[in-house]
N, C-alpha and C. Protein backbone atom coordinates (compact mmCIF):
# COMPACT_ATOMS: atom_id res chain seq x y z
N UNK A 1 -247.23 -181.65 170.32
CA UNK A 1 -246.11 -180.94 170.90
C UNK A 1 -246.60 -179.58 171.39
N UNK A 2 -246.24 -179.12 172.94
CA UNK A 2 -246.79 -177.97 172.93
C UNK A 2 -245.90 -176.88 172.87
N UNK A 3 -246.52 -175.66 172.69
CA UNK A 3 -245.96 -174.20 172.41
C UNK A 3 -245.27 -173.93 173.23
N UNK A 4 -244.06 -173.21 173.27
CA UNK A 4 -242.93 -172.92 174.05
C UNK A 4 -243.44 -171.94 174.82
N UNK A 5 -243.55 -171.93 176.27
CA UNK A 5 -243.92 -171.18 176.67
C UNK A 5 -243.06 -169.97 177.31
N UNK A 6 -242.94 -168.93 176.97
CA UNK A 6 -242.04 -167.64 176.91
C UNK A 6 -241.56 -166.90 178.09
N UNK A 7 -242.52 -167.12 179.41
CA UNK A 7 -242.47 -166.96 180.50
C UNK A 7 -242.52 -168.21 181.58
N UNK A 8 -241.57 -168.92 180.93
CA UNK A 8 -241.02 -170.38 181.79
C UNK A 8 -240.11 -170.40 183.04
N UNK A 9 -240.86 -170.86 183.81
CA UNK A 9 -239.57 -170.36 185.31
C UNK A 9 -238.71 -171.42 185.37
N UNK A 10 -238.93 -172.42 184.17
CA UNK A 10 -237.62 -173.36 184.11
C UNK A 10 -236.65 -172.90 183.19
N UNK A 11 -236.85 -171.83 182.84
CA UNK A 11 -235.62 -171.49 181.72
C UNK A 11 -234.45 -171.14 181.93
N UNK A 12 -233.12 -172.03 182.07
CA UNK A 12 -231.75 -171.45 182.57
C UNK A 12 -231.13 -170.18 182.49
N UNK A 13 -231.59 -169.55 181.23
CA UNK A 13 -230.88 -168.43 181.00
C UNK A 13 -231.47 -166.88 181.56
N UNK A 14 -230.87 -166.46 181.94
CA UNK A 14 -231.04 -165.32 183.06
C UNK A 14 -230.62 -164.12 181.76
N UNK A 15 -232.01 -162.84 181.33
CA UNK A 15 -231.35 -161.80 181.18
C UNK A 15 -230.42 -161.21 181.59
N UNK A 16 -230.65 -160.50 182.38
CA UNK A 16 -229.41 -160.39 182.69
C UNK A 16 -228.36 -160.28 183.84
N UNK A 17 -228.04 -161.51 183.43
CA UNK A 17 -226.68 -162.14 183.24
C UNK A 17 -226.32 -162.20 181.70
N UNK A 18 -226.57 -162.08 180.56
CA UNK A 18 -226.26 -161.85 179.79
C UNK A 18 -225.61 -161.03 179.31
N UNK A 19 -224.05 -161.19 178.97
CA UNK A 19 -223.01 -160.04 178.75
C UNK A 19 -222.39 -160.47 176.93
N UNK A 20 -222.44 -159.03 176.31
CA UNK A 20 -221.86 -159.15 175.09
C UNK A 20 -220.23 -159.18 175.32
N UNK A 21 -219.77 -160.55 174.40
CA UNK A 21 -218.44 -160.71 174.49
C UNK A 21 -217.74 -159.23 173.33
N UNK A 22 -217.26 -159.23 174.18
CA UNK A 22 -215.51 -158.30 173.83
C UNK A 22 -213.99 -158.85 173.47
N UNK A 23 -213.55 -158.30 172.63
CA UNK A 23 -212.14 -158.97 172.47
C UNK A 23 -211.05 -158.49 173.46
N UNK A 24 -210.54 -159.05 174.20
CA UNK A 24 -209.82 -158.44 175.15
C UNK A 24 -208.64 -157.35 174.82
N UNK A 25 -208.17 -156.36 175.85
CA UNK A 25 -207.38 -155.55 175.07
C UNK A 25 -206.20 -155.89 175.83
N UNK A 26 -205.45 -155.33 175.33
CA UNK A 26 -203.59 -155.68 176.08
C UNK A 26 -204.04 -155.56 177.55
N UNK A 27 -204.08 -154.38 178.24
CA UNK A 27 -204.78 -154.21 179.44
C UNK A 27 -205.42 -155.29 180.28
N UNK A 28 -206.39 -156.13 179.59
CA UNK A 28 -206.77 -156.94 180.14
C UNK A 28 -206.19 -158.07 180.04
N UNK A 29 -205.02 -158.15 179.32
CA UNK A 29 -204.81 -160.02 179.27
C UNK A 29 -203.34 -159.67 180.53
N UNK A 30 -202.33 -158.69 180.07
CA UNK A 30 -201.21 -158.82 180.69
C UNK A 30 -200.69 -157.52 182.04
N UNK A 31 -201.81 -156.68 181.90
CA UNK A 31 -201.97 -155.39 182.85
C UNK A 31 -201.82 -154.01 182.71
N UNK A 32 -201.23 -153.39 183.52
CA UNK A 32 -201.44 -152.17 182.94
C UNK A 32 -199.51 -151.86 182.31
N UNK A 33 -198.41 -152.42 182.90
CA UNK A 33 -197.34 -152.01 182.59
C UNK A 33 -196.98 -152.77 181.79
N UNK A 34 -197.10 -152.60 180.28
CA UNK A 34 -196.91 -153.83 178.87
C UNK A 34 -196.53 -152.85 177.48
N UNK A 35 -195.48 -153.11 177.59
CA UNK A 35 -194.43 -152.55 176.25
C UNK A 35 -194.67 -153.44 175.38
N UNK A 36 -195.46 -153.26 174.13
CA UNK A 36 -195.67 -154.37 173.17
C UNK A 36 -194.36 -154.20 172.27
N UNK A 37 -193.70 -154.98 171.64
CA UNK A 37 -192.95 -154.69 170.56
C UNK A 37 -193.00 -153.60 169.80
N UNK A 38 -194.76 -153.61 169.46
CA UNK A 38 -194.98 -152.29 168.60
C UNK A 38 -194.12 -151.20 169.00
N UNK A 39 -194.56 -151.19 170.27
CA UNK A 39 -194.13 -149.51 170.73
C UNK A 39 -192.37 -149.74 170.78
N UNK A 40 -191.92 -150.59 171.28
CA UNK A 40 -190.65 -150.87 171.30
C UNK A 40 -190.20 -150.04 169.96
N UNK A 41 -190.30 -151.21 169.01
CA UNK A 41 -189.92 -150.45 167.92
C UNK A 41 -190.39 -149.26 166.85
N UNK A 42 -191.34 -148.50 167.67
CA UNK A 42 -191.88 -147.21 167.28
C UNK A 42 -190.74 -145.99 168.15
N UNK A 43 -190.42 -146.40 169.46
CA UNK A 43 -189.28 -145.48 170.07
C UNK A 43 -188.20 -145.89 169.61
N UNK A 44 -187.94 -147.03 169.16
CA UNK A 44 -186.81 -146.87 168.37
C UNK A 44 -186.35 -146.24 167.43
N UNK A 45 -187.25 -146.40 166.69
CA UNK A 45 -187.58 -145.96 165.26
C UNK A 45 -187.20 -144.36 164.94
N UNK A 46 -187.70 -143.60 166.20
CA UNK A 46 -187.73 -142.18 166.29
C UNK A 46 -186.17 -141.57 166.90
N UNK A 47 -185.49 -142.44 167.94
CA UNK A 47 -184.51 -142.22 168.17
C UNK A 47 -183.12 -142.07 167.27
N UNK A 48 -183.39 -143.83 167.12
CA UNK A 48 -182.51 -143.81 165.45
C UNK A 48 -182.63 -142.65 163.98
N UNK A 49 -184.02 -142.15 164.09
CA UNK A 49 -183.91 -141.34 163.28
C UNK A 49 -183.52 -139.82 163.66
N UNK A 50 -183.92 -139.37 164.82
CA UNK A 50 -183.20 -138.07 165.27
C UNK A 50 -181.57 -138.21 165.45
N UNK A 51 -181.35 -139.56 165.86
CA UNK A 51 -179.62 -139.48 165.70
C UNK A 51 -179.23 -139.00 164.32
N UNK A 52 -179.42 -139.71 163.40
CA UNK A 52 -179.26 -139.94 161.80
C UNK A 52 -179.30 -138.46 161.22
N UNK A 53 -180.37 -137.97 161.68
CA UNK A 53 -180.54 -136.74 161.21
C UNK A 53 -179.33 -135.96 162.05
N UNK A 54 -179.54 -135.64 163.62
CA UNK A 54 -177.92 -134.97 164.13
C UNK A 54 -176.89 -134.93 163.66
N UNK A 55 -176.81 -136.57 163.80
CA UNK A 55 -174.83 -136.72 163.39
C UNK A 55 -174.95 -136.78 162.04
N UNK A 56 -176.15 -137.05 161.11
CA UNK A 56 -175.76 -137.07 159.59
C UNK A 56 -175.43 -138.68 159.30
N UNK A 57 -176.01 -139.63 159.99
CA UNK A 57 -175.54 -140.64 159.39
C UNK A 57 -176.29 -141.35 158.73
N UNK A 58 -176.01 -142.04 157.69
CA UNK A 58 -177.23 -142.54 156.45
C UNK A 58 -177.41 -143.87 157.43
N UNK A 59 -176.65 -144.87 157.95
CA UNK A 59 -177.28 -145.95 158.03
C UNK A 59 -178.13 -146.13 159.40
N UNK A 60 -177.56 -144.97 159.84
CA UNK A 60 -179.17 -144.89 161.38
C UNK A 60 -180.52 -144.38 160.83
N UNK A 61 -180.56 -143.77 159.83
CA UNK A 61 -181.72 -143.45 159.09
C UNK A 61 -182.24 -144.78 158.29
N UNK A 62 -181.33 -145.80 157.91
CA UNK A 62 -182.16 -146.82 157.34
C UNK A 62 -182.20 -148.06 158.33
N UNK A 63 -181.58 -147.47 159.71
CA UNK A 63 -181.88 -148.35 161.02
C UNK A 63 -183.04 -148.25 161.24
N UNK A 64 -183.94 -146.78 161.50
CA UNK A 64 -184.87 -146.84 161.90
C UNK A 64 -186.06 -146.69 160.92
N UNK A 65 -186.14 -146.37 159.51
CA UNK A 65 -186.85 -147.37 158.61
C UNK A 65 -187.36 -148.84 158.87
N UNK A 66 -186.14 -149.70 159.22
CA UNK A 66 -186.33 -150.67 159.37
C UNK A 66 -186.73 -150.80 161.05
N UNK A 67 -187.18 -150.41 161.48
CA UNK A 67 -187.74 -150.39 162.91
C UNK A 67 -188.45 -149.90 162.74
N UNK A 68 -189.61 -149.13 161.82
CA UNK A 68 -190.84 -148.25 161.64
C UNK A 68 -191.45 -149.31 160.67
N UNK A 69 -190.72 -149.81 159.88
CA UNK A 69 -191.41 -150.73 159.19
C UNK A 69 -191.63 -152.30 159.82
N UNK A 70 -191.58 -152.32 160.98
CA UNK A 70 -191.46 -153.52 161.87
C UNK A 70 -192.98 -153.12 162.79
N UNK A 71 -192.38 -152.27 163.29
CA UNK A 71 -194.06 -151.25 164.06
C UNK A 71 -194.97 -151.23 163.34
N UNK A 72 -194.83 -150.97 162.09
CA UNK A 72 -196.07 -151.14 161.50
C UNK A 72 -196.56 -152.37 160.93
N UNK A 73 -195.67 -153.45 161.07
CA UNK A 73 -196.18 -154.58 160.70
C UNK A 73 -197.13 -155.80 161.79
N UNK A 74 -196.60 -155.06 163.15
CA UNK A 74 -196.87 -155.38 164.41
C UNK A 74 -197.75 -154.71 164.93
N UNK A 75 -198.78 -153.76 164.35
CA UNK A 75 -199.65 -152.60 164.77
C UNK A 75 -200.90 -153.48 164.23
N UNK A 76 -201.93 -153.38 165.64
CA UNK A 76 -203.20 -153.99 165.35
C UNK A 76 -204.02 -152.76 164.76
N UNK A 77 -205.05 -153.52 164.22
CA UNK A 77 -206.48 -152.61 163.50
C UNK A 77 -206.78 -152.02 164.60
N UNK A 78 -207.27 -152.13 165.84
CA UNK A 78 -208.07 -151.20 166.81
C UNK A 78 -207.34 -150.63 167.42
N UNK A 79 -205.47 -150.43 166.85
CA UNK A 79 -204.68 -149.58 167.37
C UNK A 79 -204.55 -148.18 167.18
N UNK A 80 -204.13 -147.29 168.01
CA UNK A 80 -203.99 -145.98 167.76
C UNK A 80 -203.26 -145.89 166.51
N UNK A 81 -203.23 -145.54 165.18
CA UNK A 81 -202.38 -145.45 164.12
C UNK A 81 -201.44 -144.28 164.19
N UNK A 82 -201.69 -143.51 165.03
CA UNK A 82 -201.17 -141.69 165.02
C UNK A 82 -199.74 -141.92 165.45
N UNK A 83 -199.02 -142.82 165.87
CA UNK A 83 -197.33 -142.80 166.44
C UNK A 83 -196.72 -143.71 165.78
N UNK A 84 -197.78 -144.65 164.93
CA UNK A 84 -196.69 -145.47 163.98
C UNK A 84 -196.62 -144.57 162.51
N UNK A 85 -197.61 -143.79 162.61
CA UNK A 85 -197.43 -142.92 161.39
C UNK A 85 -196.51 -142.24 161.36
N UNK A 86 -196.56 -141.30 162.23
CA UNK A 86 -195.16 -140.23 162.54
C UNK A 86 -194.18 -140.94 162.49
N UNK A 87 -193.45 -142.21 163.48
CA UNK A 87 -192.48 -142.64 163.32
C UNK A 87 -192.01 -143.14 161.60
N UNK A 88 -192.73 -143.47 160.96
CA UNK A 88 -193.07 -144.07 159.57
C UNK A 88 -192.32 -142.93 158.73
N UNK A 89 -193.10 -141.98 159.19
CA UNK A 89 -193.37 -140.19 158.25
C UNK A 89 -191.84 -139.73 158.46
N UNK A 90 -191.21 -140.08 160.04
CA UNK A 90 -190.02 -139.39 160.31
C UNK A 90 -188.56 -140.35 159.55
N UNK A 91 -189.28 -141.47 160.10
CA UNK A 91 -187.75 -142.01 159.31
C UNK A 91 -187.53 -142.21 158.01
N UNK A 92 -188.80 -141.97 157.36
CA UNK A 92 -188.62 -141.23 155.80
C UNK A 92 -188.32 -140.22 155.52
N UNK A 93 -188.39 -139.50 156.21
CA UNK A 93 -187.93 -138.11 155.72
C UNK A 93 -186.27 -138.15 156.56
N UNK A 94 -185.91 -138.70 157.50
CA UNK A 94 -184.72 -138.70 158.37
C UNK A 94 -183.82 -139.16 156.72
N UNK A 95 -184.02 -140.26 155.84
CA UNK A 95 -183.63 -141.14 154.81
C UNK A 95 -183.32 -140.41 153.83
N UNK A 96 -184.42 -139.14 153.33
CA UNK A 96 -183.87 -138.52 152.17
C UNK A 96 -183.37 -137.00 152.82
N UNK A 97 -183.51 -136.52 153.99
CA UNK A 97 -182.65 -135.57 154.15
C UNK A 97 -181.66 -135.89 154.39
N UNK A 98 -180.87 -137.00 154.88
CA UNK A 98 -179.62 -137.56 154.94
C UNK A 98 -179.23 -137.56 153.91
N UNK A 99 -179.66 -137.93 152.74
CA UNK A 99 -179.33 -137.91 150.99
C UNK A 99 -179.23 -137.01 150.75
N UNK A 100 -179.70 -135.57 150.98
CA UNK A 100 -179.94 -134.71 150.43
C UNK A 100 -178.56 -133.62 151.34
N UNK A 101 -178.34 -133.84 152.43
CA UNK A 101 -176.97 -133.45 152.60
C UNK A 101 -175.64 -134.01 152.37
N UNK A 102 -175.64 -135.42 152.44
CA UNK A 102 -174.96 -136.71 151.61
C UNK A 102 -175.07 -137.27 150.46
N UNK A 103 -174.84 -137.00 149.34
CA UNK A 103 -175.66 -137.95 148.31
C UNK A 103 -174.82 -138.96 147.82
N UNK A 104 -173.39 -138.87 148.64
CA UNK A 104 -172.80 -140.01 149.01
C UNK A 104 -173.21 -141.12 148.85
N UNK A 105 -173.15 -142.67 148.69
CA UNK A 105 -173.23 -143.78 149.32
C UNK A 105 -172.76 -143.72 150.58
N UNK A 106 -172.98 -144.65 150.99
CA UNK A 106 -172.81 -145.04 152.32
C UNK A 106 -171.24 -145.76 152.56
N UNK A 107 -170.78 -145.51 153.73
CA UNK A 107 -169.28 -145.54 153.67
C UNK A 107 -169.09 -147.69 153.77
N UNK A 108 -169.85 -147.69 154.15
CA UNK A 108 -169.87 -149.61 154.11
C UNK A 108 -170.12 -149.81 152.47
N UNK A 109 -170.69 -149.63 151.48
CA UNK A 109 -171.22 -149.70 150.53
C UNK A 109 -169.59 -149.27 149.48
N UNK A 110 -169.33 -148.11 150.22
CA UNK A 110 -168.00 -147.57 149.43
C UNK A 110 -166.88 -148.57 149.17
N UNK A 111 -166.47 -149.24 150.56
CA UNK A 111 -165.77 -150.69 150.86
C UNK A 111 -165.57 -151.31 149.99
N UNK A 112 -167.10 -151.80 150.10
CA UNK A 112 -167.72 -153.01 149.54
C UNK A 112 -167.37 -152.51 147.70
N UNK A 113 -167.45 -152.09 147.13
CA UNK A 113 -167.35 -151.38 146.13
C UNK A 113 -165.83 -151.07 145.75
N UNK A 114 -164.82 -150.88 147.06
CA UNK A 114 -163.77 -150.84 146.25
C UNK A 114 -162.76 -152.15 146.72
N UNK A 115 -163.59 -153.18 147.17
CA UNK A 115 -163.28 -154.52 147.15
C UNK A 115 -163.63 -155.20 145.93
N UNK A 116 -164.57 -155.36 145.63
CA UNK A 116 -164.58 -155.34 144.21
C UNK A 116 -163.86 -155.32 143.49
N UNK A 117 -163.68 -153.88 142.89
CA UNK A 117 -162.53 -153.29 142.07
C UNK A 117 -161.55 -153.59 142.54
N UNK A 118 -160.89 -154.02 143.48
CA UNK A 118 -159.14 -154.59 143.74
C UNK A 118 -159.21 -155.86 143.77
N UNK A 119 -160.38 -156.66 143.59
CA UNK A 119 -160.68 -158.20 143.51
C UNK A 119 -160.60 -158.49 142.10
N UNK A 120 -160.90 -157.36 141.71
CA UNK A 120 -160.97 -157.77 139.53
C UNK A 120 -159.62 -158.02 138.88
């Protein structure tokens, strides 16, 4: 059997032409104008919580909890982390400063609570 010879002009493969694969990024699969969910519910997240905080209402503060905790479940590893954090950071804090000027329950919760008690 003979030795492979290293400088073979029958050899198909072309340096280069040789390209290291990449994982494609949003950009490249669907273009440049692409609202992923993430972000969807990262501006949500922030809206609902500046309302909550304005008008004072507890359950837009645990609206957008639950829309920060959606963003971040939908946030890739090679994603920017810096706007699901903040949104994260804000509608936690939107949650207990609402408590902390309310320490109220929540007026649905109140209802619910004195349905109950007239059901007993």
């Amino acid at each position: 059997m003979p030795a492979p010879n290293i400088n073979n002009s029958n050899d198909p493969t072309r340096p280069d032409q040789i390209h290291r694969y990449q994982f494609p990024t949003r950009k490249d699969i669907r273009g440049d104008a692409y609202f992923t969910t993430e972000e969807l519910f990262d501006v949500l997240a922030i809206l609902w919580s500046m309302f909550g905080l304005l008008m004072k209402l507890t359950w837009c503060t645990w609206v957008a909890l639950f829309c920060s905790t959606i963003s971040f479940a939908h946030s890739q590893a090679n994603d920017d982390t810096k706007e699901v954090f903040y949104s994260f950071m804000l509608s936690i804090s939107a949650v207990v400063m609402s408590y902390l000027q309310n320490p109220q329950p929540m007026a649905f919760f109140r209802l619910c609570q004195l349905y109950l008690v007239a059901s007993i």
